[in-house]
C-alpha atoms as a PDB file:
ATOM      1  CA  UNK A   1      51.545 127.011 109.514  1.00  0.00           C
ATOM      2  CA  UNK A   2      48.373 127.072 107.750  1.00  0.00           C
ATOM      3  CA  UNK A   3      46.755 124.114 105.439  1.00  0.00           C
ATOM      4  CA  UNK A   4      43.695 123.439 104.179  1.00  0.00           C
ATOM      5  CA  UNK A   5      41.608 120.246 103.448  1.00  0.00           C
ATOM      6  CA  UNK A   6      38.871 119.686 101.335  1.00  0.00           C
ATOM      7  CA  UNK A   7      34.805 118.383 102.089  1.00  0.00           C
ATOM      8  CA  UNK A   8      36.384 115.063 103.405  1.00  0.00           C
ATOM      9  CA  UNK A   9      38.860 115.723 105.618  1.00  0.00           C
ATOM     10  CA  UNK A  10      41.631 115.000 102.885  1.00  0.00           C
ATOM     11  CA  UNK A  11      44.519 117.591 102.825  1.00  0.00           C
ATOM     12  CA  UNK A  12      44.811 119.980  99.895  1.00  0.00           C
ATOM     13  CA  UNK A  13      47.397 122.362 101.270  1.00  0.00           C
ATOM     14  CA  UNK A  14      49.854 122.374 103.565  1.00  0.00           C
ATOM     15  CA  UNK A  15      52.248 125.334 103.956  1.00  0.00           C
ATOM     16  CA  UNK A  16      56.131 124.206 103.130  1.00  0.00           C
ATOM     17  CA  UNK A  17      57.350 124.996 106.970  1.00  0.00           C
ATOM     18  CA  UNK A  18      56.038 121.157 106.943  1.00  0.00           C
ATOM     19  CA  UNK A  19      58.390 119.803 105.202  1.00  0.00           C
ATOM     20  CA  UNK A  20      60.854 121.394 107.251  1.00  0.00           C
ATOM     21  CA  UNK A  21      59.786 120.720 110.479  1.00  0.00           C
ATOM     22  CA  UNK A  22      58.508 116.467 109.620  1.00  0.00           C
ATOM     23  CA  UNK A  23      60.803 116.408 107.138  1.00  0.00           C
ATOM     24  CA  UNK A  24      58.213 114.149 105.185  1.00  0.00           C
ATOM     25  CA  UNK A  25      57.465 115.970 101.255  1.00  0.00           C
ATOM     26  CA  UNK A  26      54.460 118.457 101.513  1.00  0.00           C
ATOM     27  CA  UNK A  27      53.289 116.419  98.492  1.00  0.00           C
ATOM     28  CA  UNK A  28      53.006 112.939 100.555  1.00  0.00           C
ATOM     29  CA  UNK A  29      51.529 114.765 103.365  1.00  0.00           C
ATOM     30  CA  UNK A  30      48.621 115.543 100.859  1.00  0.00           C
ATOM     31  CA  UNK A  31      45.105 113.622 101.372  1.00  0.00           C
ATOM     32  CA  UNK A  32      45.516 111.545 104.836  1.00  0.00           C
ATOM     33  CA  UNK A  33      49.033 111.130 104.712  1.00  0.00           C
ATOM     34  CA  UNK A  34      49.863 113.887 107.275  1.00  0.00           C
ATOM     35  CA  UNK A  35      48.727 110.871 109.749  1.00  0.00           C
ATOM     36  CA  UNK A  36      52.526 109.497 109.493  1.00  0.00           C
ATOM     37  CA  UNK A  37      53.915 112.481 111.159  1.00  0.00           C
ATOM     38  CA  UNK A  38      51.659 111.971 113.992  1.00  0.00           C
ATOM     39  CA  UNK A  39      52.936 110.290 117.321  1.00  0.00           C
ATOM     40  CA  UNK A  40      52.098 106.753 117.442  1.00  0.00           C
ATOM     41  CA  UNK A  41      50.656 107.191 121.001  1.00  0.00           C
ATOM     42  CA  UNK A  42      48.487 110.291 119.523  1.00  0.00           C
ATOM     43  CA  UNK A  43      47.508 108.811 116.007  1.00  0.00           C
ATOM     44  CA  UNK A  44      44.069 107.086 116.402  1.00  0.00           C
ATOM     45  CA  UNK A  45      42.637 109.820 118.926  1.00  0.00           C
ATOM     46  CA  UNK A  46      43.723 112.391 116.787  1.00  0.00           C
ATOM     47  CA  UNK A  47      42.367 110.902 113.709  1.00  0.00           C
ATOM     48  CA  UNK A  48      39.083 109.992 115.451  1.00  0.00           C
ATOM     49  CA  UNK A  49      38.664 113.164 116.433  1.00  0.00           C
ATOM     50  CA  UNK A  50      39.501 115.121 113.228  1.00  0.00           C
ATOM     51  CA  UNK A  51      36.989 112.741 111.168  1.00  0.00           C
ATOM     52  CA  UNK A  52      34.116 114.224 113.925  1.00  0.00           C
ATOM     53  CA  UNK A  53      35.011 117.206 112.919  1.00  0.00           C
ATOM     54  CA  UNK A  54      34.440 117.161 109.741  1.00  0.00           C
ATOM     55  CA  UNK A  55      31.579 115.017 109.475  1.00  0.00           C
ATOM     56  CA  UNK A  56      29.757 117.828 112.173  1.00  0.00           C
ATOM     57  CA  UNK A  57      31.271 120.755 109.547  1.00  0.00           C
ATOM     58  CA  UNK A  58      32.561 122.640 112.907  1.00  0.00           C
ATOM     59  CA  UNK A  59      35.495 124.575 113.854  1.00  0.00           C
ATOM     60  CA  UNK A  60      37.986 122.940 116.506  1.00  0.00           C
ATOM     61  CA  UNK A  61      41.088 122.901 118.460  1.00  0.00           C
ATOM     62  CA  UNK A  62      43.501 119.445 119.009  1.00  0.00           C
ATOM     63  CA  UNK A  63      46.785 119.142 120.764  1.00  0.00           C
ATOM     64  CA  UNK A  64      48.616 116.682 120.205  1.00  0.00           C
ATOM     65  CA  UNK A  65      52.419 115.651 119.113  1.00  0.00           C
ATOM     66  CA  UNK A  66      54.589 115.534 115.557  1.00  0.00           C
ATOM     67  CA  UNK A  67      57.298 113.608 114.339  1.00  0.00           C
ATOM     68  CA  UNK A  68      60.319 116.327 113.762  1.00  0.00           C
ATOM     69  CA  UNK A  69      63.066 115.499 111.329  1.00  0.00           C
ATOM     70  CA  UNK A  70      65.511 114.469 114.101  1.00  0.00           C
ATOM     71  CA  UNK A  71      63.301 112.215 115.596  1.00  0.00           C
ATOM     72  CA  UNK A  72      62.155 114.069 117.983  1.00  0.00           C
ATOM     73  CA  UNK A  73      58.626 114.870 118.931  1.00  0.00           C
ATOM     74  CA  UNK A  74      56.953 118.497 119.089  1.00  0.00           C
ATOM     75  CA  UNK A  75      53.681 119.426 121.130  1.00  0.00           C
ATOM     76  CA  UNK A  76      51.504 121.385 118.772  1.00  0.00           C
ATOM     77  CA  UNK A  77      48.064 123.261 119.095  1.00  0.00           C
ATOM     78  CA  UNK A  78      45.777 122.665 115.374  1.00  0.00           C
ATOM     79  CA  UNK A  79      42.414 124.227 114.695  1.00  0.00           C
ATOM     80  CA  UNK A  80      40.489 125.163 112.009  1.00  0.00           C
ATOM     81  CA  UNK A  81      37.401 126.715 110.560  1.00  0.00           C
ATOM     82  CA  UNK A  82      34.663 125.035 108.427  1.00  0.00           C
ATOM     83  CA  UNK A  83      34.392 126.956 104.724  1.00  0.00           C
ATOM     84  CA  UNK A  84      31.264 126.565 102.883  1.00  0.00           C
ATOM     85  CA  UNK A  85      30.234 128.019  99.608  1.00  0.00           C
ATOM     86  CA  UNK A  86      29.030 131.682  99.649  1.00  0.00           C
ATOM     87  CA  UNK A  87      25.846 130.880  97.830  1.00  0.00           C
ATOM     88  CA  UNK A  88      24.969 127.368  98.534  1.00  0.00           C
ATOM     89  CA  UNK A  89      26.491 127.163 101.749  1.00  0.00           C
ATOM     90  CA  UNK A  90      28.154 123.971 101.173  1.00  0.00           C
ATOM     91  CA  UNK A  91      30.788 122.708 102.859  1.00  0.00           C
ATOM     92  CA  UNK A  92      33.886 122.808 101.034  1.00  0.00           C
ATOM     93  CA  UNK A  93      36.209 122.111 103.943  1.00  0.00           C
ATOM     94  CA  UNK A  94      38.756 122.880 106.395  1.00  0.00           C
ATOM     95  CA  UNK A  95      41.108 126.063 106.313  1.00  0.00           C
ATOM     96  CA  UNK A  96      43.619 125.888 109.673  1.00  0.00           C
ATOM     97  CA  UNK A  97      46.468 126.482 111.435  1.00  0.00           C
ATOM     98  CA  UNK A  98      49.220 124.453 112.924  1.00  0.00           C
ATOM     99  CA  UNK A  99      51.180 126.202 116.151  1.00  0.00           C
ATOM    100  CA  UNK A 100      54.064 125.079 118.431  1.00  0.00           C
ATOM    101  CA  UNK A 101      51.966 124.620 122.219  1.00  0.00           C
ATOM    102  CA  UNK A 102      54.543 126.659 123.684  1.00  0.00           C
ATOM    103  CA  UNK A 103      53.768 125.609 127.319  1.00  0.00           C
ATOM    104  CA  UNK A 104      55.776 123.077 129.229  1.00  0.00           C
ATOM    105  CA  UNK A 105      54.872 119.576 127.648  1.00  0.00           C
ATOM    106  CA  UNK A 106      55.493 117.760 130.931  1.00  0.00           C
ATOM    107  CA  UNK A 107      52.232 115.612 132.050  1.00  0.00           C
ATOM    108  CA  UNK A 108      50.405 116.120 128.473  1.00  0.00           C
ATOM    109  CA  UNK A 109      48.002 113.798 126.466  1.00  0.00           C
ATOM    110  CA  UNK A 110      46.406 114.651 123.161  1.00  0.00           C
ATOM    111  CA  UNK A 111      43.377 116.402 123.584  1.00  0.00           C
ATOM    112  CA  UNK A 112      40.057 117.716 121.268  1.00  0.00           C
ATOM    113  CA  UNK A 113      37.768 120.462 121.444  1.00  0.00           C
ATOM    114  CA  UNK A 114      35.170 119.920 118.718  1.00  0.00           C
ATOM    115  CA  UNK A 115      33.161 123.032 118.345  1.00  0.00           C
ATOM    116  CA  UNK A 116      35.552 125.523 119.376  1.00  0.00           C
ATOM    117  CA  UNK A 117      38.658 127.207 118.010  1.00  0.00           C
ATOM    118  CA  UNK A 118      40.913 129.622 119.637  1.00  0.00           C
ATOM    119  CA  UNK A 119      43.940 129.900 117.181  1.00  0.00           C
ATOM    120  CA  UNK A 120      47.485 130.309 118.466  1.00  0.00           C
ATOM    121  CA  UNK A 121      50.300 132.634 117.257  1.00  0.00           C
ATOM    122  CA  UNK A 122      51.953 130.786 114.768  1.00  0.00           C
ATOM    123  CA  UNK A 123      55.769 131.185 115.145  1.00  0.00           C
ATOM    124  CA  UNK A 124      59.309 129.783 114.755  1.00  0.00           C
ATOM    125  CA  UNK A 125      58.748 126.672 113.099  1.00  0.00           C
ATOM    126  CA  UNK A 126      54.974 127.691 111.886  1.00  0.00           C
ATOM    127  CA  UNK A 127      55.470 131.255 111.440  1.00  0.00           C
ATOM    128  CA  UNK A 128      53.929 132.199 107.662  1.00  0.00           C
ATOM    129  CA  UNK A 129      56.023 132.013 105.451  1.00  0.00           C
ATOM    130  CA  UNK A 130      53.817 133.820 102.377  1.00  0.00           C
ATOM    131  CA  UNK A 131      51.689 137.453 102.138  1.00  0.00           C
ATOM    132  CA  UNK A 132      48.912 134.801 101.807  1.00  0.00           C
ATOM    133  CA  UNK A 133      49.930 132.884 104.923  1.00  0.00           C
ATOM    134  CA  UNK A 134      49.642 136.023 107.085  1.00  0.00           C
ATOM    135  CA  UNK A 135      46.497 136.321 105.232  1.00  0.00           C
ATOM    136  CA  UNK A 136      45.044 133.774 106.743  1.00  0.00           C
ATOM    137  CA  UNK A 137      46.346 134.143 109.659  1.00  0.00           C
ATOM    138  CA  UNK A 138      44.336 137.150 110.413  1.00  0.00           C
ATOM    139  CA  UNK A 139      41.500 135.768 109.279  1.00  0.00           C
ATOM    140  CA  UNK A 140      41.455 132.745 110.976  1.00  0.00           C
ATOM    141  CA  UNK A 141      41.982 134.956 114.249  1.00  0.00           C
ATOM    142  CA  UNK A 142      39.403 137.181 112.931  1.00  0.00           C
ATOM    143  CA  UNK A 143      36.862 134.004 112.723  1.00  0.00           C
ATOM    144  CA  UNK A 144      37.728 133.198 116.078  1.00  0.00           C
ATOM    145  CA  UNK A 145      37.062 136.152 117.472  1.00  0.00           C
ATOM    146  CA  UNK A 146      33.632 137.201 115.930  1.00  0.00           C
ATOM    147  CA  UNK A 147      32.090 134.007 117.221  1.00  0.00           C
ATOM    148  CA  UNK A 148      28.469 135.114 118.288  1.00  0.00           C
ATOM    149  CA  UNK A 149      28.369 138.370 116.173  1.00  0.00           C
ATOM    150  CA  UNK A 150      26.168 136.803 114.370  1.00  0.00           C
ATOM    151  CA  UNK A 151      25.959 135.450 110.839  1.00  0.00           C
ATOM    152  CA  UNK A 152      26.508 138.117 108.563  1.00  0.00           C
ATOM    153  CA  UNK A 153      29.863 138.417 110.338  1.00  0.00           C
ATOM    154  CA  UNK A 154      30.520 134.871 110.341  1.00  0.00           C
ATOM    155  CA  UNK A 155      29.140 134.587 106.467  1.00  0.00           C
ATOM    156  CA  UNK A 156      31.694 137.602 105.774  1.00  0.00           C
ATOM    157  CA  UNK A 157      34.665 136.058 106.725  1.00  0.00           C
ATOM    158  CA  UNK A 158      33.762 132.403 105.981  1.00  0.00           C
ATOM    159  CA  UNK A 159      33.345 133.894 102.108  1.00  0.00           C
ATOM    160  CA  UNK A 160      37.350 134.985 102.447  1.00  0.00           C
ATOM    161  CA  UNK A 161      38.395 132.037 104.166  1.00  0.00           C
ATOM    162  CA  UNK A 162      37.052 130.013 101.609  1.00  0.00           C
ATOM    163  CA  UNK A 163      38.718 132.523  98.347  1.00  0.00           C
ATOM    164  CA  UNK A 164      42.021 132.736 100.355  1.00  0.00           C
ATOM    165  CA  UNK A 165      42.173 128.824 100.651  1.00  0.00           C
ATOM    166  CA  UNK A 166      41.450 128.767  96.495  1.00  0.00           C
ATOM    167  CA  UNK A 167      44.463 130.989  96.526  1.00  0.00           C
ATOM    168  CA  UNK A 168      46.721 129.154  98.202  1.00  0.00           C
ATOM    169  CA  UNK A 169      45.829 126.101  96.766  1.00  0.00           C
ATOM    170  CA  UNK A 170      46.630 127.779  93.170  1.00  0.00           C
ATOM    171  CA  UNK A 171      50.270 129.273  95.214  1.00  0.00           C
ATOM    172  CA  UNK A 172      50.755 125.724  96.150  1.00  0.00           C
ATOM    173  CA  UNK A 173      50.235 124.218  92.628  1.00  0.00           C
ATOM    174  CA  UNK A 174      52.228 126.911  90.388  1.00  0.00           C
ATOM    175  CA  UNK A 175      55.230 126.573  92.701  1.00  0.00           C
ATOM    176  CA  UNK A 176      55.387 122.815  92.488  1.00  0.00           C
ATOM    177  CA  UNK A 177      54.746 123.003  88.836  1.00  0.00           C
ATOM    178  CA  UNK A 178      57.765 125.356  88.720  1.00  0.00           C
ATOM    179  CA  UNK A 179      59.964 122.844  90.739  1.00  0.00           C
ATOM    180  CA  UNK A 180      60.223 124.932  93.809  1.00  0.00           C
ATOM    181  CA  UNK A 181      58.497 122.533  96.754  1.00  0.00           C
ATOM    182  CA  UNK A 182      59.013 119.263  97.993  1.00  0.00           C
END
C-alpha cells in the first residue's frame, strides 16, 4: 500500500486498500489522522518515531500494529523515502509503503529504524491496486537498493519519486471528486 505525506509529516495520500483493511475513510486518515488506526500499545512510539523521521528528512523502516475492520490487529512493516525538489533540493516529504510483516507475530513490540529502509513486498491486503501503485513500488525498491551508488543515482530516482507522488496525489483527488473513494 503506498501513501505519501507532505514536508511535515501530514498525510497527503493514502492508497484505498486502507480503507479496506482499517475500515476508517481514506479521507479521515488524511493529515495525522492515520494515528487512530494505530494500536494503542504502539501509538506514541510510533508517532515519536515517525516525527524523527521527518524532522532528520531520512528514509526508515517501523513495525508496528493496525486496527483491522473486525477489530482485530495486523503486524505491518512501513518505510519510506525522503523526496526533495529536483532543483532546490527541498524537502517535500515522504513517499512509502505499508506491508503485512508476514512473520509469526508471537513475542513482537513496535520497533524503528531511522535511517534505513528495506521495503517489503506489498501483498494481499497492500498489494497495488493502480499502474501508479506498482509504479512506486519499483521505485521505492529501486531507492532501496541503490543506497551508496552515489548521488546521481539517488538524485535520479528521488526526482521520480517525487513526480510519481504529484501523480498520485492528482489520481487521488480526481477520483474523489468523481465520487469513487471513501
Amino acid at each position: 500500500m503506498i501513501w505519501v505525506t507532505d514536508h511535515l509529516g501530514s498525510l497527503t495520500y493514502v492508497g484505498q486498500q486502507w480503507h479496506h483493511l482499517t475500515g476508517q475513510e481514506t479521507s479521515t486518515a488524511l493529515g495525522m489522522g492515520w494515528h487512530d488506526s494505530l494500536h494503542p500499545d504502539d501509538r506514541a512510539f510510533i508517532v515519536d518515531s515517525f516525527a524523527e523521521a521527518c524532522q532528520r528528512q531520512t528514509e526508515f523502516m517501523l513495525l508496528f500494529r493496525l486496527q483491522r475492520t473486525d477489530g482485530s490487529h495486523v503486524w505491518v512493516l512501513g518505510g519510506a523515502s525522503p523526496s526533495f525538489t529536483p532543483l532546490t533540493e527541498e524537502f517535500v516529504g515522504f513517499l512509502g509503503v505499508l506491508s503485512e510483516y508476514g512473520e509469526d507475530a508471537q513475542g513482537l513490540t513496535a520497533k524503528a529504524d531511522i535511517g534505513t529502509f528495506k521495503p517489503g513486498r506489498p501483498t494481499g491486503d497492500f498489494a497495488p491496486l493502480s499502474k501508479l501503485d506498482i509504479a512506486a513500488d519499483y521505485l521505492i525498491a529501486a531507492r532501496a537498493v541503490t543506497v551508496g551508488y552515489g548521488p546521481d543515482v539517488a538524485n535520479a530516482i528521488d526526482d521520480a519519486l517525487h513526480a510519481l507522488g504529484q501523480a498520485l496525489q492528482r489520481e487521488q483527488q480526481a477520483t474523489r471528486s468523481a465520487g469513487g473513494y471513501h
